[in-house]
Each structure stands twice: as structure tokens, then as C-alpha cells.
Protein backbone atom coordinates (compact mmCIF):
# COMPACT_ATOMS: atom_id res chain seq x y z
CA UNK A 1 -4.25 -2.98 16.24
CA UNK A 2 -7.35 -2.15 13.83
CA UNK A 3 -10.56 -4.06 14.47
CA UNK A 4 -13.21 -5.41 12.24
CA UNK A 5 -15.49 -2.39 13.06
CA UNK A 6 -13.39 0.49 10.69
CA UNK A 7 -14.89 1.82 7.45
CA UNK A 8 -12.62 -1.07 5.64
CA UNK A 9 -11.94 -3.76 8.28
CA UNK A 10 -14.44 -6.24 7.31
CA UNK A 11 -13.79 -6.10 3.72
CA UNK A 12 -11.36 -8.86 3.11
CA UNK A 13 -13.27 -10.94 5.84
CA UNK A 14 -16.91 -10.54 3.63
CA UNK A 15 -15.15 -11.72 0.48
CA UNK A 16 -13.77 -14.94 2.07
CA UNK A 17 -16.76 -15.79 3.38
CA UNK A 18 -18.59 -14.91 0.08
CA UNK A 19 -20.89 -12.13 1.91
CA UNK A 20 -21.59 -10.15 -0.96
CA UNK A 21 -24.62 -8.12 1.04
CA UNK A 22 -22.55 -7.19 3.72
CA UNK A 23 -19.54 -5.72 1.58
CA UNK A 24 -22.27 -3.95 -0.29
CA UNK A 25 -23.26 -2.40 2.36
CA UNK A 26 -19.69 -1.10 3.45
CA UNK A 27 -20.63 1.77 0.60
CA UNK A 28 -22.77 4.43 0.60
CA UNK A 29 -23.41 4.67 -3.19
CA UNK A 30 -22.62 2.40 -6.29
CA UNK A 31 -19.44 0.51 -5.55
CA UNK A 32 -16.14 1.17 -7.00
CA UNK A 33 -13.25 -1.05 -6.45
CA UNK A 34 -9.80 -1.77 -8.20
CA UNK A 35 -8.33 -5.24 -7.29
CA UNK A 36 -4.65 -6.04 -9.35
CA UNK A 37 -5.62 -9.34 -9.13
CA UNK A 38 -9.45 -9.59 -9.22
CA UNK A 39 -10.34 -6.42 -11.53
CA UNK A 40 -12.76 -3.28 -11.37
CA UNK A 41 -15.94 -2.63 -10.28
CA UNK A 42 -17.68 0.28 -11.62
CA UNK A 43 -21.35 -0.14 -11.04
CA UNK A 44 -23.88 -2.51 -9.22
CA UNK A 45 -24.12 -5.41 -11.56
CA UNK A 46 -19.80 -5.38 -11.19
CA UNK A 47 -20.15 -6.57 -7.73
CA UNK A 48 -21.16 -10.16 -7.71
CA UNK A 49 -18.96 -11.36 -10.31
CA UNK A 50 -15.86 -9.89 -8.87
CA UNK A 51 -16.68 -10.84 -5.30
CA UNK A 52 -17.26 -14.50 -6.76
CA UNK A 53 -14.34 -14.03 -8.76
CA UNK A 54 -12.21 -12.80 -5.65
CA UNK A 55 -13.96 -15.49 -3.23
CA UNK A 56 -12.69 -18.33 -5.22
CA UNK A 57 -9.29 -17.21 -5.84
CA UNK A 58 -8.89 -16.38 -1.81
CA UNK A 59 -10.81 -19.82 -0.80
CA UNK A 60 -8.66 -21.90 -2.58
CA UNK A 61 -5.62 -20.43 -0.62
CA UNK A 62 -6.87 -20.74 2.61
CA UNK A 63 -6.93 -17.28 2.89
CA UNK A 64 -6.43 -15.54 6.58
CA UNK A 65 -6.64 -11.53 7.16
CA UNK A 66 -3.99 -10.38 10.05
CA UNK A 67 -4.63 -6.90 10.55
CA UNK A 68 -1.89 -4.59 11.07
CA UNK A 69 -2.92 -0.51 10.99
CA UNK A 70 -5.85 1.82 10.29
CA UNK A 71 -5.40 5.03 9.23
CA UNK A 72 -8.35 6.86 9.60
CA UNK A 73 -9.56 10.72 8.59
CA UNK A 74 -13.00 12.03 7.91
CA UNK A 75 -12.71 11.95 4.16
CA UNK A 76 -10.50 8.75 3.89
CA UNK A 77 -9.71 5.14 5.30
CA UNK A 78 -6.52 3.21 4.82
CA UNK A 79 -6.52 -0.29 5.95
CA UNK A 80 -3.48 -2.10 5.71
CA UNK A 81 -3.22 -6.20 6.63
CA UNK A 82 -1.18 -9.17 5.58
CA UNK A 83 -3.17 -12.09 3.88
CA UNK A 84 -1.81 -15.30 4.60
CA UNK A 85 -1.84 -17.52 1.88
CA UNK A 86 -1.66 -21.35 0.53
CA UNK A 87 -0.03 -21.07 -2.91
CA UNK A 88 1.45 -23.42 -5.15
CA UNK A 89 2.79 -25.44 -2.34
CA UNK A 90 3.75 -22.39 -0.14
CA UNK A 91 2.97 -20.59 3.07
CA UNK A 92 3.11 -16.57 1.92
CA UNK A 93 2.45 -13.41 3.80
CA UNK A 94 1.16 -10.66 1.21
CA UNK A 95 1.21 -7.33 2.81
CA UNK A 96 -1.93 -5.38 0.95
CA UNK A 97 -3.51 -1.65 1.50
CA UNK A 98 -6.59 -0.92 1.21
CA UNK A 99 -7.44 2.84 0.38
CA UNK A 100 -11.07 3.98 0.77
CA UNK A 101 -12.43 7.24 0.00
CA UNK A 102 -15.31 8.17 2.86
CA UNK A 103 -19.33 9.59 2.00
CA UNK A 104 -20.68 9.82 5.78
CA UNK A 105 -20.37 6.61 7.24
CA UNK A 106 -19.78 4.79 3.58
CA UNK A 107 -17.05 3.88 1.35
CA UNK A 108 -17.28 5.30 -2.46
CA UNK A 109 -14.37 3.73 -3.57
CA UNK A 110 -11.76 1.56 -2.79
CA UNK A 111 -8.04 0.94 -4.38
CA UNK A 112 -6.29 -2.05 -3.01
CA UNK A 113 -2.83 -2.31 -3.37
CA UNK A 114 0.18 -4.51 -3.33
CA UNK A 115 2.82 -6.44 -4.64
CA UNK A 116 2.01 -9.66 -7.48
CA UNK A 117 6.73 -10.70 -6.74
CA UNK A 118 5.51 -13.38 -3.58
CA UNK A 119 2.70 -14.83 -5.88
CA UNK A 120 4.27 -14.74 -9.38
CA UNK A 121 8.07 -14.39 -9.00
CA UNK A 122 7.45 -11.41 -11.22
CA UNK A 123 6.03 -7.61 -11.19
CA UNK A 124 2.60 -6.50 -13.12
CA UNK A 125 2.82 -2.78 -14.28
CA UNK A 126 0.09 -1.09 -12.26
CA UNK A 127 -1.47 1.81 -14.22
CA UNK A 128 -1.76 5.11 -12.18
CA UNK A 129 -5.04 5.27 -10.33
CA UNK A 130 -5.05 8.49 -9.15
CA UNK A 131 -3.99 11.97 -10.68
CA UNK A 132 -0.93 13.91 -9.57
CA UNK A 133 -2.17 17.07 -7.02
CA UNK A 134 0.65 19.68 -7.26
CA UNK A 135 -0.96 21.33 -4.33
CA UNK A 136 0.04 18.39 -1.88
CA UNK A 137 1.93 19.39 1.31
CA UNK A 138 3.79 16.24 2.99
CA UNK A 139 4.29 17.35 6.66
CA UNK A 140 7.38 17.30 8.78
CA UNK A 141 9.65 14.07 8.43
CA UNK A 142 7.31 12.49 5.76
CA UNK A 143 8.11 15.55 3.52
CA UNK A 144 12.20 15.49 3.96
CA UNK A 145 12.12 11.96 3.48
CA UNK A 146 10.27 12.47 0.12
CA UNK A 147 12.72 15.10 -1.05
CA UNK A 148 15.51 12.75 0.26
CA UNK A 149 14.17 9.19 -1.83
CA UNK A 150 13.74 11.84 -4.99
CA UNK A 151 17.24 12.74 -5.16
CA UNK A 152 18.83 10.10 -3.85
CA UNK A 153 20.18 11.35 -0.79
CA UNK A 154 21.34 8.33 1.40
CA UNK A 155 22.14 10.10 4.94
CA UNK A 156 19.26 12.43 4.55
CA UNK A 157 16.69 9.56 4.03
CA UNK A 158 18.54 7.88 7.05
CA UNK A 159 17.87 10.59 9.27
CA UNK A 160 14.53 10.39 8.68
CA UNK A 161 14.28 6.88 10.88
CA UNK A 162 14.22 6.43 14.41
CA UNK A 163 16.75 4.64 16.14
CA UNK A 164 14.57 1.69 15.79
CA UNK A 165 12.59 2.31 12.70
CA UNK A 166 12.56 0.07 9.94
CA UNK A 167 11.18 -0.17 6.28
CA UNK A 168 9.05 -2.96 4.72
CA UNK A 169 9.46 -3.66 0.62
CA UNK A 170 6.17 -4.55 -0.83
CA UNK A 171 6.82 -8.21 -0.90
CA UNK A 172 7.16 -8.12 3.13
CA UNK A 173 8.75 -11.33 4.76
CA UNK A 174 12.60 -11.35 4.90
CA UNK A 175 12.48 -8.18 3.29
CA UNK A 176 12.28 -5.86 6.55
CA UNK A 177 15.05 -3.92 7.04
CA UNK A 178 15.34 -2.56 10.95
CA UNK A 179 17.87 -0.13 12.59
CA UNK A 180 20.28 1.80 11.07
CA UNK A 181 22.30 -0.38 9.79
CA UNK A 182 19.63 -2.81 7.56
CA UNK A 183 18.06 0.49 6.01
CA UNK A 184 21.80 1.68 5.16
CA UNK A 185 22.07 -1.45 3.20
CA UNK A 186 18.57 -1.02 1.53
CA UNK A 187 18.61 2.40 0.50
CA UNK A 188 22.16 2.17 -0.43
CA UNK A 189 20.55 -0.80 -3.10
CA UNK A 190 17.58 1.47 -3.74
CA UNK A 191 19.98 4.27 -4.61
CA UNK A 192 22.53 2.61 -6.74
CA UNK A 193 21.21 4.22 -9.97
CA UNK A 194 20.30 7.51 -8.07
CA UNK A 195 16.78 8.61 -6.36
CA UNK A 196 13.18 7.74 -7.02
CA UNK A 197 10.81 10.12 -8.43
CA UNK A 198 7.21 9.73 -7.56
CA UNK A 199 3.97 11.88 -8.42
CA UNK A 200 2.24 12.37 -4.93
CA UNK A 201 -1.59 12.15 -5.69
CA UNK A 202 -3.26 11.65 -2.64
CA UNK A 203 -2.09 12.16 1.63
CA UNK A 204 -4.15 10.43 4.38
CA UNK A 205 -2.72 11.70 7.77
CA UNK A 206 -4.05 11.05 10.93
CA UNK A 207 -1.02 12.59 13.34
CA UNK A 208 0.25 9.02 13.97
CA UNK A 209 0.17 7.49 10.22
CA UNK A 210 0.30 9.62 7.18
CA UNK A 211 -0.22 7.56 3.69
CA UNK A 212 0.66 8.73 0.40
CA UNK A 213 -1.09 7.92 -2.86
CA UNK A 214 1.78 8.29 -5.48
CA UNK A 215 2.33 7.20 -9.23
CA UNK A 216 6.53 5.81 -9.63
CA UNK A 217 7.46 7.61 -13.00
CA UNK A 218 11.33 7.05 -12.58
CA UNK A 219 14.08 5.04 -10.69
CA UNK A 220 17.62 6.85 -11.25
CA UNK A 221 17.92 7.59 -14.41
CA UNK A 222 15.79 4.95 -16.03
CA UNK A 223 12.03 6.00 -16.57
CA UNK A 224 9.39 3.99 -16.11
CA UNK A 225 5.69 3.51 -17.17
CA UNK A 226 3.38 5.79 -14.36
CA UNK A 227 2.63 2.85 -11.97
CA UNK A 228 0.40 3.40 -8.89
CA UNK A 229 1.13 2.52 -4.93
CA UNK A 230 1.16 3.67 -1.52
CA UNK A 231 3.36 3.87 0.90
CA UNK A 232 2.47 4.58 4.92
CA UNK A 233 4.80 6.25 7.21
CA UNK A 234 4.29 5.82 11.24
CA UNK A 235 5.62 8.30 13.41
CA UNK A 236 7.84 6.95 16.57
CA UNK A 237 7.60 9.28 19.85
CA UNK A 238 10.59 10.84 18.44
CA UNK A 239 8.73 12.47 15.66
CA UNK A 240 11.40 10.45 13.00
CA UNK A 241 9.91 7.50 11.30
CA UNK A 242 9.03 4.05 13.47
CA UNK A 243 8.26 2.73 10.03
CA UNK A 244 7.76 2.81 6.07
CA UNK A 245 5.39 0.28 4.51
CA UNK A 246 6.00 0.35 1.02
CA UNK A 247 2.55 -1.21 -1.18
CA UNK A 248 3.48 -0.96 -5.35
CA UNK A 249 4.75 -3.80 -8.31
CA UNK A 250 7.78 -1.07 -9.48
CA UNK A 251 10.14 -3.17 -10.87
CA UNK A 252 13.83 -1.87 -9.76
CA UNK A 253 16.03 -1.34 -12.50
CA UNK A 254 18.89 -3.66 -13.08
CA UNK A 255 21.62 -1.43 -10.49
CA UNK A 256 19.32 -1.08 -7.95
């Protein structure tokens, strides 16, 4: 389990306690950061209002960080945690990545992603963040499970999991499906209008953990607006997939 002490570990933890000098200093130039909830920063004088902006919001909701897996490289950092939450009357786990591109020892930038469906009840198109690289390899299982989700192929994508594997929609809680039977009955739903086409932008791979950068441009048939996410795929022993953790706002289409 990640500690505090990776490139992105203390970021959540400075903004809840309103440090704005010591998330500063998580960067090694002018800060960049894109928040769904808590908008951009672009330069210097960007910083304080959003981390006041952000403090607030996360203060009032009791906010805790759980950590749950660091995926680290030498030009990238993905952080991913679950914030637990007081809203409107309710306990909620939000499942939320945090994907930081690396200068040295310093963060440059930072996209945070995940789903607005446990806060709202609703999705919030997410613009694409990141261009499309045609020139992107996905390696070994990660790759044939990409091919499988684009066309829609249900065994294929189901022997991409491990016996015990499971995979995590972006609103997380009872929405874990484990073992070959629960991810039959979600990609079965998932593929109900056919497969899922994605632009693959961006691949953070550590041996263990590889996470993929995409923009969602269709679901079956149905095209959608470019909307941004990542998803992270953990290898089991086996080499098949232990898990999928799925981080975007799609909204599915009405037959899937």
C-alpha cells in the first residue's frame, strides 16, 4: 500500500489541511492541475484560490484519503485513493486517480480523475485532457483486453482476468464485480450495444500496474463527446488481470 512519501501521496492530505506551501512544493516548476470539481490551475497566482476553493469543499465533508496503489515510472506518477466523504446526509467512498507527469524529483502537472454519479446522481462530460498517441504499444494482457472492450468481444475480455480478478466502475462501492461470474454479468451489460472505443493517449507501466490515459469517443454504436479517464490494470502472478480500476464520468448509453 502507497505511503505519504510518493511524488503524489501527500497531495490530497496538503489540501485538507489547507497547506498550500507544501503542495507547492510537490512541483518543480509553475503548477498545473485539472480538478472536475475544483477547476484548473495554470500558473502561480491559480494556486491559492483553487486550493482554498478545494479545502472548503473537502472540509465540509469530513474528508479522509485511504490510499490504495502507486504506480510509479521515472517520467510519471499515478496515485490512486478513495476519499471518504460526508455528503448530503451520506457516507460515500469516491475512488479518484491522480496522474502526475515527473521533472526530477517534481510534479509539472497533475490530472485528477473520477466519477461526479456518487456525488450528483448524474455524469459531467469531461473534455479530453490529453491527445491521442498513435504510437502507443499496450503490452501483453493489457493490450488484448483493449482490442477485446473495442469490439465487444465478451469471452476474449474474460480471459483477460484471473481466476480471482475483478473490475471496479468509477463510482466504486457495490459496483465491484469479482470472479468470473460478476465480470460475465458486467461486461455482458457493458456490451449490450457492442464494444467501447477509446483513444489511448498516455501508458504508465511499472511491470505490476500499467495505467492508461484514454479519451471514450464511442459506446456501441452511439458516439459520444471525447471525454477523458483512466483506467489501471494490476497484473495477478498469473500474468492475467488481478484487477481493472476504471476512473471516467462516460455516461452508458441507454442498452448498456
Amino acid at each position: 500500500m502507497p505511503d505519504s512519501n510518493g511524488p503524489l501521496g501527500g497531495f490530497y492530505t496538503a489540501i485538507i489541511s489547507g497547506d498550500i506551501q507544501k503542495l507547492a512544493g510537490m512541483f518543480a516548476d509553475a503548477p498545473r492541475i485539472d480538478d472536475p470539481l475544483h477547476g484548473h490551475v495554470a500558473a502561480d497566482d491559480d494556486l491559492q484560490p483553487y486550493i482554498v476553493r478545494a479545502h472548503r469543499w473537502l472540509s465540509d465533508r469530513f474528508a479522509e484519503v485511504r490510499p490504495v496503489a502507486r504506480t510509479l515510472t521515472r517520467t510519471r506518477a499515478v496515485e490512486e485513493i478513495v476519499l471518504r466523504l460526508y455528503h448530503d446526509g451520506l457516507d460515500i467512498e469516491l475512488p479518484v486517480a491522480l496522474v502526475g507527469d515527473l521533472w526530477g524529483d517534481g510534479l509539472t502537472s497533475v490530472r485528477i480523475y473520477h466519477s461526479t454519479w456518487p456525488l450528483t446522481g448524474g455524469h459531467d462530460v469531461r473534455p479530453p485532457l490529453m491527445k491521442v498517441n498513435h504510437q502507443l504499444v499496450l503490452p501483453d494482457t493489457i493490450g488484448r483486453y483493449q482490442d477485446a472492450l473495442r469490439d465487444g468481444r465478451l469471452e476474449d475480455i474474460l480471459a483477460c482476468f484471473d481466476r480471482d480478478g475483478y473490475a471496479r466502475e468509477p463510482s466504486g462501492g457495490e459496483y465491484v464485480y469479482r470472479g468470473p461470474e460478476r465480470l460475465r454479468e458486467m461486461y455482458s451489460a457493458f456490451f449490450a450495444g457492442g464494444g467501447i472505443t477509446l483513444e489511448h493517449c498516455t501508458v504508465t507501466d511499472d511491470g505490476t500496474r500499467c495505467a492508461l490515459e484514454y479519451n471514450a469517443t464511442a459506446w456501441g454504436e452511439t458516439a459520444i463527446p471525447p471525454q477523458a479517464g483512466v483506467a489501471v490494470y494490476e497484473r495477478a502472478p498469473s500474468g492475467l488481470l488481478g484487477a481493472a480500476r476504471i476512473y471516467d464520468d462516460v455516461q452508458p448509453p441507454v442498452e448498456s
